[in-house]
C-alpha atoms as a PDB file:
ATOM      1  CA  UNK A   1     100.362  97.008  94.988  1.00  0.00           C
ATOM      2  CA  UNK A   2      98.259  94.298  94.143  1.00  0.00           C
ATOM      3  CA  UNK A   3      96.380  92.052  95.469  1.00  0.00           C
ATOM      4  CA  UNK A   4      95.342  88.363  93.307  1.00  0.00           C
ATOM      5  CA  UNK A   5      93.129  85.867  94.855  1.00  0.00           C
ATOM      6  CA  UNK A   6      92.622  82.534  92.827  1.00  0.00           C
ATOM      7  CA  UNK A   7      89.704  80.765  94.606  1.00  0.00           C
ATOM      8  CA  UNK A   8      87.735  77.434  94.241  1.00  0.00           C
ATOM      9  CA  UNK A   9      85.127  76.004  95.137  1.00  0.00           C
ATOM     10  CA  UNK A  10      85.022  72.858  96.882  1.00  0.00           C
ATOM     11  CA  UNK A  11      81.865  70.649  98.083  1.00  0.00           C
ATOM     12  CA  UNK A  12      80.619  67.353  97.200  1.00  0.00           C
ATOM     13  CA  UNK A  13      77.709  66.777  95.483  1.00  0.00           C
ATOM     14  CA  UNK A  14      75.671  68.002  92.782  1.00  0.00           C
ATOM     15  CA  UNK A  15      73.142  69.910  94.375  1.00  0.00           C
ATOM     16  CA  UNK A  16      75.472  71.182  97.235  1.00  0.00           C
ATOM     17  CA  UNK A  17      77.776  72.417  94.575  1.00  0.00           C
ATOM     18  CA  UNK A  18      75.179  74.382  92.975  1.00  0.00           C
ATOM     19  CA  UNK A  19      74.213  75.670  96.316  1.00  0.00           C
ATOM     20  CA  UNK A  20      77.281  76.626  97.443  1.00  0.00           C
ATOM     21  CA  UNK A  21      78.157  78.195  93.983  1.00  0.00           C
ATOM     22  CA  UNK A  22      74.776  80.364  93.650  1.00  0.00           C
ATOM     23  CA  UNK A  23      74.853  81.833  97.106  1.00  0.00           C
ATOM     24  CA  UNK A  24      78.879  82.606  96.996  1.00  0.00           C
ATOM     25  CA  UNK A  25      78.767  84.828  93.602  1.00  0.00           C
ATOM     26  CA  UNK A  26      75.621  86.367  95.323  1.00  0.00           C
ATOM     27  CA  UNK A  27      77.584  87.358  97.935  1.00  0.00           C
ATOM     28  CA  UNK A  28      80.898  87.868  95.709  1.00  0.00           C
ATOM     29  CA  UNK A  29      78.790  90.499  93.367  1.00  0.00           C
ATOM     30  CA  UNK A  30      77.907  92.660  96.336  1.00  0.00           C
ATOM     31  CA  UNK A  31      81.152  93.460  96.922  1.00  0.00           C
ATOM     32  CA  UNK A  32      81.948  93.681  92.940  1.00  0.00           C
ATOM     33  CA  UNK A  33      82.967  97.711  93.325  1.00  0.00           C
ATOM     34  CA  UNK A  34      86.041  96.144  95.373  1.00  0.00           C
ATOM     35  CA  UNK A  35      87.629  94.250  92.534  1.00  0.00           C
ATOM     36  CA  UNK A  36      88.037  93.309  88.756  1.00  0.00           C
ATOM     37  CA  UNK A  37      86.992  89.974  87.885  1.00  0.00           C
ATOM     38  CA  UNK A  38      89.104  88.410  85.204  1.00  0.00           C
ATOM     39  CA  UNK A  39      88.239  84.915  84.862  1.00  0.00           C
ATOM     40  CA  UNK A  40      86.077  82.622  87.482  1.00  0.00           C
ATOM     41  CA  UNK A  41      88.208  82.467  89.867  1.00  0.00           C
ATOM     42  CA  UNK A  42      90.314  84.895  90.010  1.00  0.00           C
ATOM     43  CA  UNK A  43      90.307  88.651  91.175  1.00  0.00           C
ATOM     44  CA  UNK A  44      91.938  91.488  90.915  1.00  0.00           C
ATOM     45  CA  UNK A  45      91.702  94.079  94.024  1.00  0.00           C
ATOM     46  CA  UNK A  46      93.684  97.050  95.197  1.00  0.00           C
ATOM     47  CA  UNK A  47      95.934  96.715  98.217  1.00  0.00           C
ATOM     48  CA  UNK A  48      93.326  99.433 100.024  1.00  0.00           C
ATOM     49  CA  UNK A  49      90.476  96.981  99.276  1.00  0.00           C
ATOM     50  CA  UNK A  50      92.398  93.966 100.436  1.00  0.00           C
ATOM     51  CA  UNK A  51      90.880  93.648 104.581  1.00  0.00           C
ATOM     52  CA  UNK A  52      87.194  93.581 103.178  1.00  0.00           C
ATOM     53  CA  UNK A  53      87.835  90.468 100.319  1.00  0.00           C
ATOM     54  CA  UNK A  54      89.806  88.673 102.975  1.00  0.00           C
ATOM     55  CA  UNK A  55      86.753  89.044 105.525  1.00  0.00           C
ATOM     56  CA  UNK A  56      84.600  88.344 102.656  1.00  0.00           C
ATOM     57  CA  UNK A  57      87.128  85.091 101.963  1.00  0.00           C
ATOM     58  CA  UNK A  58      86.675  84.571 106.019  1.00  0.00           C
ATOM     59  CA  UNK A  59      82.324  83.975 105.269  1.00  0.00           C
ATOM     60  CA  UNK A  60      83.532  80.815 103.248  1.00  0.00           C
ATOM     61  CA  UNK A  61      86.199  79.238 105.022  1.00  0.00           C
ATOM     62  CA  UNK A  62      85.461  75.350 104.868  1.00  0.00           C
ATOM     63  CA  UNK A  63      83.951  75.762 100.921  1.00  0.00           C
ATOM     64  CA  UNK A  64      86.560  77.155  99.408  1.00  0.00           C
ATOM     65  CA  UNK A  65      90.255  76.739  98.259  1.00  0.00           C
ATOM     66  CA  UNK A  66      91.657  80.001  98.046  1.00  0.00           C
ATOM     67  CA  UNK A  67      95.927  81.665  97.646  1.00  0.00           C
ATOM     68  CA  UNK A  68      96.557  84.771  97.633  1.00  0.00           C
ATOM     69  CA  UNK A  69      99.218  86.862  95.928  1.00  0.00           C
ATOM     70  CA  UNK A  70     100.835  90.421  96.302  1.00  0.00           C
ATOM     71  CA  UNK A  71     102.266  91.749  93.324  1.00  0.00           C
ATOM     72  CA  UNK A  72     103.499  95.399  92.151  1.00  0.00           C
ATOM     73  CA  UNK A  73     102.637  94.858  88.389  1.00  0.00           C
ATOM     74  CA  UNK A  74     101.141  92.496  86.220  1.00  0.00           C
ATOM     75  CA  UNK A  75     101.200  92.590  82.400  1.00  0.00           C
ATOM     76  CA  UNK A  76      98.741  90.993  79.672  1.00  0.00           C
ATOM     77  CA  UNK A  77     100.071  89.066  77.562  1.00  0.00           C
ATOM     78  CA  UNK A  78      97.280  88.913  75.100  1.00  0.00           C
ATOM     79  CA  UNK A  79      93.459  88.472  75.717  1.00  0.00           C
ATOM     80  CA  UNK A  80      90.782  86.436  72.992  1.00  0.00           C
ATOM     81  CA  UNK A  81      89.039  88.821  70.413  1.00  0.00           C
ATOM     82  CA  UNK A  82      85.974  88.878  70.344  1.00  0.00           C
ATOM     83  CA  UNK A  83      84.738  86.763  67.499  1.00  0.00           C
ATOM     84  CA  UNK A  84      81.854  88.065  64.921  1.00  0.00           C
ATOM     85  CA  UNK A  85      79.127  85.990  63.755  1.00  0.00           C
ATOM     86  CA  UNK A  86      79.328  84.780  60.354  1.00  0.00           C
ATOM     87  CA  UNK A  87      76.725  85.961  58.161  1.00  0.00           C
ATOM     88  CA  UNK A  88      75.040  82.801  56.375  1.00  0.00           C
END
């Protein structure tokens, strides 16, 4: 199984924002062996893994707005190509 957490952030203020955002994917990439990353703000993690993320999730409670879903497969539809520079 599968575990998906979709997180976000949530403080007011510039500078508080910034804050928070620095120090959380501090802390997220020590634990970056646990998961896949796929976009911002949203992980991948085996089921084995999933106790540690949620008692990392536990750290932020407060900051953060986070669901979290169980699922047995999950299929890619398509992903962006990577785009080449155009030679001038």
């Amino acid at each position: 199984m599968i575990v998906i957490y979709i997180y976000d952030l949530k403080i007011t203020g510039k500078k508080a924002y910034n804050n928070l955002k620095r120090n959380f994917y501090y802390s997220l990439n020590k634990q970056k062996e646990r998961f896949k990353r796929r976009t911002k703000s949203v992980l991948l993690v085996e089921e084995r893994d999933e106790k540690e993320i949620d008692k990392f999730f536990k750290q932020w409670v407060g900051f953060i707005e986070l669901y979290k879903i169980k699922a047995d497969s999950i299929e890619q539809v398509f992903v962006k190509e990577e785009q080449t520079p155009v030679e001038k």
